[in-house]
Protein backbone atom coordinates (compact mmCIF):
# COMPACT_ATOMS: atom_id res chain seq x y z
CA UNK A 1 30.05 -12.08 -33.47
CA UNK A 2 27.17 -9.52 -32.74
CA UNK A 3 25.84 -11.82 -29.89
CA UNK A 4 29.60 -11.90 -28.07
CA UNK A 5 29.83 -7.68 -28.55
CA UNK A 6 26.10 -7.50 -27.18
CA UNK A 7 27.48 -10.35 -23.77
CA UNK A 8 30.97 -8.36 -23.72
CA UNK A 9 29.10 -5.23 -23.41
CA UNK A 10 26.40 -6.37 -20.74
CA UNK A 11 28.81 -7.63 -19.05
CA UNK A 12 30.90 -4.48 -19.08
CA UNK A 13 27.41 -2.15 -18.20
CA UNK A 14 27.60 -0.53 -15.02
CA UNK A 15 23.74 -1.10 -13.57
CA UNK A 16 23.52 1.84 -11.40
CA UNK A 17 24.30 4.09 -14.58
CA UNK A 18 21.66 2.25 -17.06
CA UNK A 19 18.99 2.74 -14.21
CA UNK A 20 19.68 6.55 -14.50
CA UNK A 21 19.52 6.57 -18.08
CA UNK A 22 16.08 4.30 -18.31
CA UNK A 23 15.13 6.67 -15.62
CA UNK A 24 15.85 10.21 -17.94
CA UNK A 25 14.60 8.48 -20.35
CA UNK A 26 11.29 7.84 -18.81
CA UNK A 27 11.31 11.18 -17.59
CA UNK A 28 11.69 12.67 -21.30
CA UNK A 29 8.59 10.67 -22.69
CA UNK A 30 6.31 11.29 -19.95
CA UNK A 31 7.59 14.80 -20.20
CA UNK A 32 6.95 15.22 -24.39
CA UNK A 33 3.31 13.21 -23.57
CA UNK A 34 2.36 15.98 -21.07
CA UNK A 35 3.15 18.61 -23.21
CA UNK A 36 1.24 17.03 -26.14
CA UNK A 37 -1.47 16.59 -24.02
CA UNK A 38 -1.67 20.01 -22.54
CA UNK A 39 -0.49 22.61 -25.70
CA UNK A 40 -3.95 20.73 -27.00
CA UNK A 41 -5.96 24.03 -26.63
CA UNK A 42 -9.07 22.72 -28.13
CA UNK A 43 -8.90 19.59 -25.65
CA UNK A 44 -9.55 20.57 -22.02
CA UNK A 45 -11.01 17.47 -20.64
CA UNK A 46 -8.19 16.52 -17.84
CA UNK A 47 -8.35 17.21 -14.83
CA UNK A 48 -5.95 15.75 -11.27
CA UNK A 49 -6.48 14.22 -8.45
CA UNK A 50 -4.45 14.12 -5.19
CA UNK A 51 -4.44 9.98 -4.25
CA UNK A 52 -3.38 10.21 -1.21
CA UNK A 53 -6.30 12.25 -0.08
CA UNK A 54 -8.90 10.43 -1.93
CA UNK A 55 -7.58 7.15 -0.77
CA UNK A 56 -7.43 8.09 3.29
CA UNK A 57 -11.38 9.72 2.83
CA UNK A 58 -12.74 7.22 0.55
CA UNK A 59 -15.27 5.33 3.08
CA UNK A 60 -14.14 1.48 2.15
CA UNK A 61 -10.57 2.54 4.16
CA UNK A 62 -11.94 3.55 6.73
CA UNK A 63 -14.25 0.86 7.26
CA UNK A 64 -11.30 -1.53 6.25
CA UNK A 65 -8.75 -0.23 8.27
CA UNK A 66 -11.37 -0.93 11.42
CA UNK A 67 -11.70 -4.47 10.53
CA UNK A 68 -7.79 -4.27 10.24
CA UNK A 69 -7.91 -2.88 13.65
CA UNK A 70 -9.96 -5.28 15.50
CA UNK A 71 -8.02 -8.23 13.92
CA UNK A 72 -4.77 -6.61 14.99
CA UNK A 73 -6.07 -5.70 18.62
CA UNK A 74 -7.25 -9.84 18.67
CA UNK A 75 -4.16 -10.97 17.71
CA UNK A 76 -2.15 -9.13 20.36
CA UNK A 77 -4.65 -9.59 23.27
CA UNK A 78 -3.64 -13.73 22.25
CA UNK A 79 0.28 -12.85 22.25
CA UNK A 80 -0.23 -11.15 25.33
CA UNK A 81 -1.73 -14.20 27.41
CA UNK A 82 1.07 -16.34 25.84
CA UNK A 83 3.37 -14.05 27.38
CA UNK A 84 1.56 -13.71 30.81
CA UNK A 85 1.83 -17.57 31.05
CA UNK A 86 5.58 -17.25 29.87
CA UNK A 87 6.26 -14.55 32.48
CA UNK A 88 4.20 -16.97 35.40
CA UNK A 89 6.66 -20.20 34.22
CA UNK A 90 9.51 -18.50 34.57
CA UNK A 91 8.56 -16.89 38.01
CA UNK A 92 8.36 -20.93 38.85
CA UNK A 93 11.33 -21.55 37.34
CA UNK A 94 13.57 -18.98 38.92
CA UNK A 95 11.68 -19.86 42.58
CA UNK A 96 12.55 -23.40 42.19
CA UNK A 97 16.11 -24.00 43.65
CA UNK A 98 16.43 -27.30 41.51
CA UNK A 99 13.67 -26.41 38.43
CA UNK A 100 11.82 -29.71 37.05
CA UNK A 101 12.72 -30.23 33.87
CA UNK A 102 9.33 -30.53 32.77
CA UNK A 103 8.73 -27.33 33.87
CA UNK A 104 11.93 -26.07 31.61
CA UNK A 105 10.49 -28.06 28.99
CA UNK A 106 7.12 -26.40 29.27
CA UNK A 107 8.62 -23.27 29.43
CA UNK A 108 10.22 -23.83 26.07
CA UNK A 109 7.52 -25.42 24.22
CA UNK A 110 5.20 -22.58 25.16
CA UNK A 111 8.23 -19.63 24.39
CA UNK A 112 8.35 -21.61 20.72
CA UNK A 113 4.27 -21.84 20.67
CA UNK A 114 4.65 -17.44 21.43
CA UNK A 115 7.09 -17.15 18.79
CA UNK A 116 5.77 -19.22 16.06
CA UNK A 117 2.22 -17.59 16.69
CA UNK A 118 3.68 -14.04 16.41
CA UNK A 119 5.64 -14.92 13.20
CA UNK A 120 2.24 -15.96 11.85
CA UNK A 121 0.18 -13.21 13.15
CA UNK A 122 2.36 -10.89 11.28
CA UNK A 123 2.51 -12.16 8.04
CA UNK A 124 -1.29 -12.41 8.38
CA UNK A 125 -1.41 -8.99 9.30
CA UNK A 126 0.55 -7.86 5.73
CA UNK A 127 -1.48 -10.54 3.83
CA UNK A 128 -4.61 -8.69 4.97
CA UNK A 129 -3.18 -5.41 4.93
CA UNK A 130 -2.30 -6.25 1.28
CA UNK A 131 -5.29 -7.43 0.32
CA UNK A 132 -7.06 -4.37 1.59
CA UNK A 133 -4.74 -2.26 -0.32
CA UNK A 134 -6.35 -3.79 -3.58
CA UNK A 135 -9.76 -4.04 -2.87
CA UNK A 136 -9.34 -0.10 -1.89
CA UNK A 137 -7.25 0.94 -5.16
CA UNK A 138 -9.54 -1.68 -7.29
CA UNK A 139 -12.72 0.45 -5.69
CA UNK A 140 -11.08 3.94 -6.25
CA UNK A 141 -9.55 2.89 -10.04
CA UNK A 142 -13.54 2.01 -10.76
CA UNK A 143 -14.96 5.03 -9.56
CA UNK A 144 -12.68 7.69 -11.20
CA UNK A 145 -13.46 6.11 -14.19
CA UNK A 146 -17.02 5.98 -13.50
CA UNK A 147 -16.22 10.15 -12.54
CA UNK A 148 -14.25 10.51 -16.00
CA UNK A 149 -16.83 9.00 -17.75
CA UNK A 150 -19.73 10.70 -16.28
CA UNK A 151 -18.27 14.10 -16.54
CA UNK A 152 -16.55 14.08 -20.49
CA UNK A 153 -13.27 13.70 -19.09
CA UNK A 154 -10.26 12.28 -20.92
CA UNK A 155 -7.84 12.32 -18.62
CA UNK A 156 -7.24 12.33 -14.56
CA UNK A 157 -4.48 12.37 -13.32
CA UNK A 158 -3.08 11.55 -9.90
CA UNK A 159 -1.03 13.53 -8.37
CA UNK A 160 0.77 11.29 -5.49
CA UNK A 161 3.77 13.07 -4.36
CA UNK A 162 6.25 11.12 -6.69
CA UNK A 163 7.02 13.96 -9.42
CA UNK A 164 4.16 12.55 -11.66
CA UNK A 165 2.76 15.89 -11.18
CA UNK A 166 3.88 18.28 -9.14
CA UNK A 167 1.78 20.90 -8.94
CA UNK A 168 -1.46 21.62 -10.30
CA UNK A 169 -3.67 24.78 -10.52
CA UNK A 170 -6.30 24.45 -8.34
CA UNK A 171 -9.27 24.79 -11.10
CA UNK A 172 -8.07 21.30 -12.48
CA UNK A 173 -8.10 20.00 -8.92
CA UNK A 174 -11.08 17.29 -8.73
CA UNK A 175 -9.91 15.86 -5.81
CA UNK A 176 -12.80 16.34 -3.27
CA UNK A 177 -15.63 16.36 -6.32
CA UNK A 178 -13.89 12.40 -7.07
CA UNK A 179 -13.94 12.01 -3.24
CA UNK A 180 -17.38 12.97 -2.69
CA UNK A 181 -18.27 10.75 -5.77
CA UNK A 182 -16.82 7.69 -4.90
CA UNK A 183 -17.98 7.82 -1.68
CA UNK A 184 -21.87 7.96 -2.92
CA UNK A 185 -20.92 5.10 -5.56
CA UNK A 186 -19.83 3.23 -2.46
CA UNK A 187 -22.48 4.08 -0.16
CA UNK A 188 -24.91 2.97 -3.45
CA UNK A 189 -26.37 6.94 -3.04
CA UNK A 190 -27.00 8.81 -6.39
CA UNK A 191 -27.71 12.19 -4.92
């Protein structure tokens, strides 16, 4: 009897309305953990970070994001001599009164070849921009725990523009000390 209420009921749940509650909820416990964490007055090991920022100076990205480049530039410069040899076929097509259909035909097959290649580019493209992404985030995770570790403390936070935090004073604002860390760690410099 419990298991039909519990299928009647789901059934009956309106999902837009149980992703606002999970959502207030969530709110309300990372809400109570803050201010456990922060009416600790003998604990003052925590600290934020703004991600964004760290992630567009940390040194890997930029290197990464040239490599990205150049692939991305190679690719195209391929498309584009598809497409010059698509644009010359159909100049031959359209000046031929009665067009060989071999010529239509190799039109085609080429047109397909463009397509196919440009489908395939671009899922390459978000493979690699993907796994980028990671080996980036994997990078920064290690370092500002490397940082936390280093300098006694407990907590950093990062502060990314989604409400996690949403503002922070700026004398628990790490973000260019963890920048100019991570970038030595990277660089293999302990200066």
């Amino acid at each position: 009897m419990f298991n039909t209420w519990i299928l009647i009921n789901f059934k009956q749940m309106n999902f837009p309305k149980i992703a606002v509650v999970l959502s207030a909820i969530c709110l309300i416990v990372s809400a109570i953990t803050l201010v456990a964490v922060f009416s600790d007055k003998s604990n003052d090991s925590y600290a934020f970070i703004r991600t964004n920022d760290v992630y567009d100076q940390f040194k890997l990205k930029q290197e990464l994001a040239a490599q990205y480049t150049q692939i991305e530039t190679s690719r195209k410069q391929t498309l584009d001599s598809l497409r010059v040899r698509l644009d010359v076929l159909q100049r031959e097509i359209r000046s031929e009164v009665n067009a060989k259909d071999e010529l239509v035909l190799g039109y085609r097959s080429l047109e397909k070849e463009a397509n196919d290649l440009a489908q395939s580019y671009s899922n390459e493209l978000k493979e690699i921009e993907g796994q980028f992404n990671e080996q980036i985030w994997s990078r920064i995770n290690q370092y500002v725990r490397d940082y936390g570790e280093e300098n006694q403390i407990e907590l950093i936070f990062g502060a990314n523009g989604n409400g996690g935090i949403m503002h922070g004073g700026t004398e628990r604002d790490i973000t260019d000390e963890v920048t100019a860390f991570i970038n030595k760690k990277y660089s293999g410099t302990n200066e």
